[in-house]
N, C-alpha and C. Protein backbone atom coordinates (compact mmCIF):
# COMPACT_ATOMS: atom_id res chain seq x y z
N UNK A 1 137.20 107.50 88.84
CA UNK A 1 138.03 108.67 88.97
C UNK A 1 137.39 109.67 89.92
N UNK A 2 138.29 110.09 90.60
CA UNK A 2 137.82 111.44 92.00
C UNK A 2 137.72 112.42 91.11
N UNK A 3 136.60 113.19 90.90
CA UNK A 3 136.49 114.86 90.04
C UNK A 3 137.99 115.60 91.22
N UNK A 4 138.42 116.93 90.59
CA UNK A 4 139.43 117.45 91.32
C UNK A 4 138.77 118.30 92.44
N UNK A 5 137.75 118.70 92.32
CA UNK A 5 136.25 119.29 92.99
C UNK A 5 136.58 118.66 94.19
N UNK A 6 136.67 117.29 94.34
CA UNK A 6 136.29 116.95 95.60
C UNK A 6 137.08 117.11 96.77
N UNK A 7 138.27 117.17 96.38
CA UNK A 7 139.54 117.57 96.97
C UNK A 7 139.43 119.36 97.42
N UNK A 8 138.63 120.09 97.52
CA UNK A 8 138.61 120.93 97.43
C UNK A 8 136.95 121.37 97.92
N UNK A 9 136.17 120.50 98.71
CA UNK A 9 135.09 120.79 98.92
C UNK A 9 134.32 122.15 100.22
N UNK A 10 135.41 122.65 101.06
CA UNK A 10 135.60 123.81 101.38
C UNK A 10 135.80 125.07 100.77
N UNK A 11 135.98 124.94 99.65
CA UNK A 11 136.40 126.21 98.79
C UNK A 11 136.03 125.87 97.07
N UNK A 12 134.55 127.21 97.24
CA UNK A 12 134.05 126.67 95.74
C UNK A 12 134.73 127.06 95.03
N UNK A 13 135.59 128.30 95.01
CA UNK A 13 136.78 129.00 94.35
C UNK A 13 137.99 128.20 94.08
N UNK A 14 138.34 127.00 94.04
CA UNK A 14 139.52 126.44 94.07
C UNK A 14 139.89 126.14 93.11
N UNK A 15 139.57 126.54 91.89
CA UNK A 15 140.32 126.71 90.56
C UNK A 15 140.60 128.03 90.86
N UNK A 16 140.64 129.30 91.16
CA UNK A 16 141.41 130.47 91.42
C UNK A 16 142.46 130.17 92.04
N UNK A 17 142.18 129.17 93.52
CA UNK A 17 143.49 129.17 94.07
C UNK A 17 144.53 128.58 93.64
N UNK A 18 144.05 127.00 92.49
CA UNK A 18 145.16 126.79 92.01
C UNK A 18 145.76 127.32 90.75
N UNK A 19 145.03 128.36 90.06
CA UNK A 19 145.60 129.11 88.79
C UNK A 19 146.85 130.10 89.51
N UNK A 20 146.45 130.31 90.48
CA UNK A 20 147.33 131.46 91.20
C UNK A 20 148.25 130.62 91.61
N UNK A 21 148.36 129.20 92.32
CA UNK A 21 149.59 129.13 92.74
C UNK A 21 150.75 127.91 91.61
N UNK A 22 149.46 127.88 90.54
CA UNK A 22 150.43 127.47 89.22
C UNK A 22 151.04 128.64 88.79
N UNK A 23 150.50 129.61 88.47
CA UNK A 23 151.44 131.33 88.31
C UNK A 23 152.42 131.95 88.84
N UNK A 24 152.39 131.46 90.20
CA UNK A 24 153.05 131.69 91.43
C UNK A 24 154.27 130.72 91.13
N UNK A 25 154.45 129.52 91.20
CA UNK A 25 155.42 129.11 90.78
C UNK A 25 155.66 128.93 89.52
N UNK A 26 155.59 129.58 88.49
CA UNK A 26 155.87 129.62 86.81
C UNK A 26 156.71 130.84 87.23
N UNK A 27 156.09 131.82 88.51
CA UNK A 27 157.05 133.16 88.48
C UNK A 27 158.34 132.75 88.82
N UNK A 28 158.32 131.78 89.61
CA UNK A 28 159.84 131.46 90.26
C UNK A 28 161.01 131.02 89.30
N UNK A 29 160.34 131.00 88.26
CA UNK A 29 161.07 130.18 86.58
C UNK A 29 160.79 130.35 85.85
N UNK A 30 160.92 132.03 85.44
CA UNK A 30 160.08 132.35 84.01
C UNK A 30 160.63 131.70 82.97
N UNK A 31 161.96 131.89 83.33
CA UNK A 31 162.85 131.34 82.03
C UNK A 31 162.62 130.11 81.40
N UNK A 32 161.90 129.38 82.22
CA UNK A 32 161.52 127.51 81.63
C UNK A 32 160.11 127.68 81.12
N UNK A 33 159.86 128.62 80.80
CA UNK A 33 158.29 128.81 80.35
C UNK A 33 157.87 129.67 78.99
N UNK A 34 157.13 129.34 78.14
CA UNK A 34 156.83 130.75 76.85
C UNK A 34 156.47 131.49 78.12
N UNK A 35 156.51 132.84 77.33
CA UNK A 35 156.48 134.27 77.64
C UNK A 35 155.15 134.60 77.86
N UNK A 36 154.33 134.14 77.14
CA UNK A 36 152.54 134.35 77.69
C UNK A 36 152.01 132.90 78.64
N UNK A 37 153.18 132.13 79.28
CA UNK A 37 152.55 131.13 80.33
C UNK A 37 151.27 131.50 80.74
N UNK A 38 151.30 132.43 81.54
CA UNK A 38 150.20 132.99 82.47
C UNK A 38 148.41 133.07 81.58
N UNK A 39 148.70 133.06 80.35
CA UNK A 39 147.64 133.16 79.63
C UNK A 39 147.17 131.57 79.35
N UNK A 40 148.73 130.60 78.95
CA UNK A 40 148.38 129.66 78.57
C UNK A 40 147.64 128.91 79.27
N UNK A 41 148.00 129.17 80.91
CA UNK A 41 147.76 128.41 81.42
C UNK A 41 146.17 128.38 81.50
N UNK A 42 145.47 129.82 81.44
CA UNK A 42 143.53 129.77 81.49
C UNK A 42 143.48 128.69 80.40
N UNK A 43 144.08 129.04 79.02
CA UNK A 43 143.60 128.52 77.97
C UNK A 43 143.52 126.79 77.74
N UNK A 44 145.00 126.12 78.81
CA UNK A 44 145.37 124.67 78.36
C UNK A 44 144.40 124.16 79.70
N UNK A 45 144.68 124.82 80.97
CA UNK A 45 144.54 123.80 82.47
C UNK A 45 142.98 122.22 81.52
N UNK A 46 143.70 121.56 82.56
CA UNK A 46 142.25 120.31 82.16
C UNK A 46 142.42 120.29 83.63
N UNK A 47 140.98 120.08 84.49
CA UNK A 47 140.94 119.37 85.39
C UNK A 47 141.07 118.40 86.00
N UNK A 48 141.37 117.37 84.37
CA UNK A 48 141.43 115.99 84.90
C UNK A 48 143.02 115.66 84.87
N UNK A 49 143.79 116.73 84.29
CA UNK A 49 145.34 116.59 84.08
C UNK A 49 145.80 116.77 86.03
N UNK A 50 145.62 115.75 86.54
CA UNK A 50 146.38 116.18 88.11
C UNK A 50 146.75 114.44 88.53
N UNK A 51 147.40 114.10 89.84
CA UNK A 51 147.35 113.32 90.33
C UNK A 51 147.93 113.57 91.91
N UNK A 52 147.42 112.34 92.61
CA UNK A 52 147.70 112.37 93.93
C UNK A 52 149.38 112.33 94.13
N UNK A 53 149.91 113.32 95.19
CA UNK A 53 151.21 113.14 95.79
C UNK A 53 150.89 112.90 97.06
N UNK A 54 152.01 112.85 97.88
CA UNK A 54 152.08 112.39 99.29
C UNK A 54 151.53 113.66 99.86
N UNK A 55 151.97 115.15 99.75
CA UNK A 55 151.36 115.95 100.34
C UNK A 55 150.86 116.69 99.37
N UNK A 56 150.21 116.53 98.52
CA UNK A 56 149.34 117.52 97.51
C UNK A 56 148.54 116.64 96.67
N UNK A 57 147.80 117.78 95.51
CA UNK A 57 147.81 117.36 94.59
C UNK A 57 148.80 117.95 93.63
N UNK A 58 148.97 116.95 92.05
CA UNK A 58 150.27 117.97 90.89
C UNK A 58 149.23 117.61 90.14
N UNK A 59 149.15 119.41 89.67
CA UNK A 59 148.69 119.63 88.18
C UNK A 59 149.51 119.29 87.46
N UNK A 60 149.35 118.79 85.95
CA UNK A 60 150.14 118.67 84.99
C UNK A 60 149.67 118.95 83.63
N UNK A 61 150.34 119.58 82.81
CA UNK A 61 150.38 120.16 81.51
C UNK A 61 151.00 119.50 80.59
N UNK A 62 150.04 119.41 79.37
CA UNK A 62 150.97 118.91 78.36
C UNK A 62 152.55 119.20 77.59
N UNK A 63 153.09 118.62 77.08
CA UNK A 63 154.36 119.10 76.27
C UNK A 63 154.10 120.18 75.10
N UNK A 64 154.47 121.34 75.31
CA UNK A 64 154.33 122.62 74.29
C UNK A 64 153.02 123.13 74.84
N UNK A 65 152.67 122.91 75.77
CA UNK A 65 151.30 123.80 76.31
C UNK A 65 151.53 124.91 77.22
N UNK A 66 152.37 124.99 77.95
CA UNK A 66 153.23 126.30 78.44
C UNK A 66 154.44 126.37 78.82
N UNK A 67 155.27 125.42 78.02
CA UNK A 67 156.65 125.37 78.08
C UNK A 67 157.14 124.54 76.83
N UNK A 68 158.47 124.73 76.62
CA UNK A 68 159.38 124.43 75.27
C UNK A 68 159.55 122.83 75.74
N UNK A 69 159.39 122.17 74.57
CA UNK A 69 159.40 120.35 74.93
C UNK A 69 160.74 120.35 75.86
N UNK A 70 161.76 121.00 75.42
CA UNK A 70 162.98 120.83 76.41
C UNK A 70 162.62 120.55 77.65
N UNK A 71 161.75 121.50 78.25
CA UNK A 71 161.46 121.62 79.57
C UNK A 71 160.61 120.22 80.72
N UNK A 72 160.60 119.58 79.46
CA UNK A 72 160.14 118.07 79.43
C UNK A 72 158.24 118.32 80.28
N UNK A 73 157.35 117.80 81.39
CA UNK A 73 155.77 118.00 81.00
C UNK A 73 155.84 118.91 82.28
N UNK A 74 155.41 119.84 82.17
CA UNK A 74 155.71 120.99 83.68
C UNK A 74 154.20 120.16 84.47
N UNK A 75 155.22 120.35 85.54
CA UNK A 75 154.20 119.78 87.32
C UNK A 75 154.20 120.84 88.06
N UNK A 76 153.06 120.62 88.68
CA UNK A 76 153.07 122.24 89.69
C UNK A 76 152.45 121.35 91.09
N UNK A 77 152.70 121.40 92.33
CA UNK A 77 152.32 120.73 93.42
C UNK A 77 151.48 121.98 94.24
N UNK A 78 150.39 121.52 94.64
CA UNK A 78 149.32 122.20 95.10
C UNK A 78 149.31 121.47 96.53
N UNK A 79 149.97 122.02 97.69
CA UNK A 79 149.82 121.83 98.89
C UNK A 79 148.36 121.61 99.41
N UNK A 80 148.05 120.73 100.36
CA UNK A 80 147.33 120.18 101.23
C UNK A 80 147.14 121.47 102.52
């Protein structure tokens, strides 16, 4: 397994950048999210919850970890 680190070896900060642009798009859809997302998300992120896309990486979160099971497992795509 690739650590998510490595993908990211220009920027030692790159868990900031992707907390911010998982936040960033949770803003675009509050409504599909609990109401303290933004908290959940410090509390749930795993590093190892991601996988390769064609142009990113997608974080992914468990079911009831910052959204209602309805909302089925929230993905967030982290541009390249």
């Amino acid at each position: 397994m690739i650590p998510l680190a490595s993908f990211f070896r220009n920027n030692p900060y790159f868990m900031i950048t992707i907390l911010k642009e998982i936040n960033n798009q949770i803003a675009e859809n509050k409504e599909n999210y609990f109401q303290d997302s933004c908290n959940l998300v410090l509390e749930t992120f795993n590093p190892k919850n991601f996988y390769l896309a064609q142009n990113g990486i997608v974080i992914y979160f468990q079911q009831y970890d910052i959204a209602p099971y309805s909302s089925g497992i929230p993905t967030f795509l982290i541009k390249f």
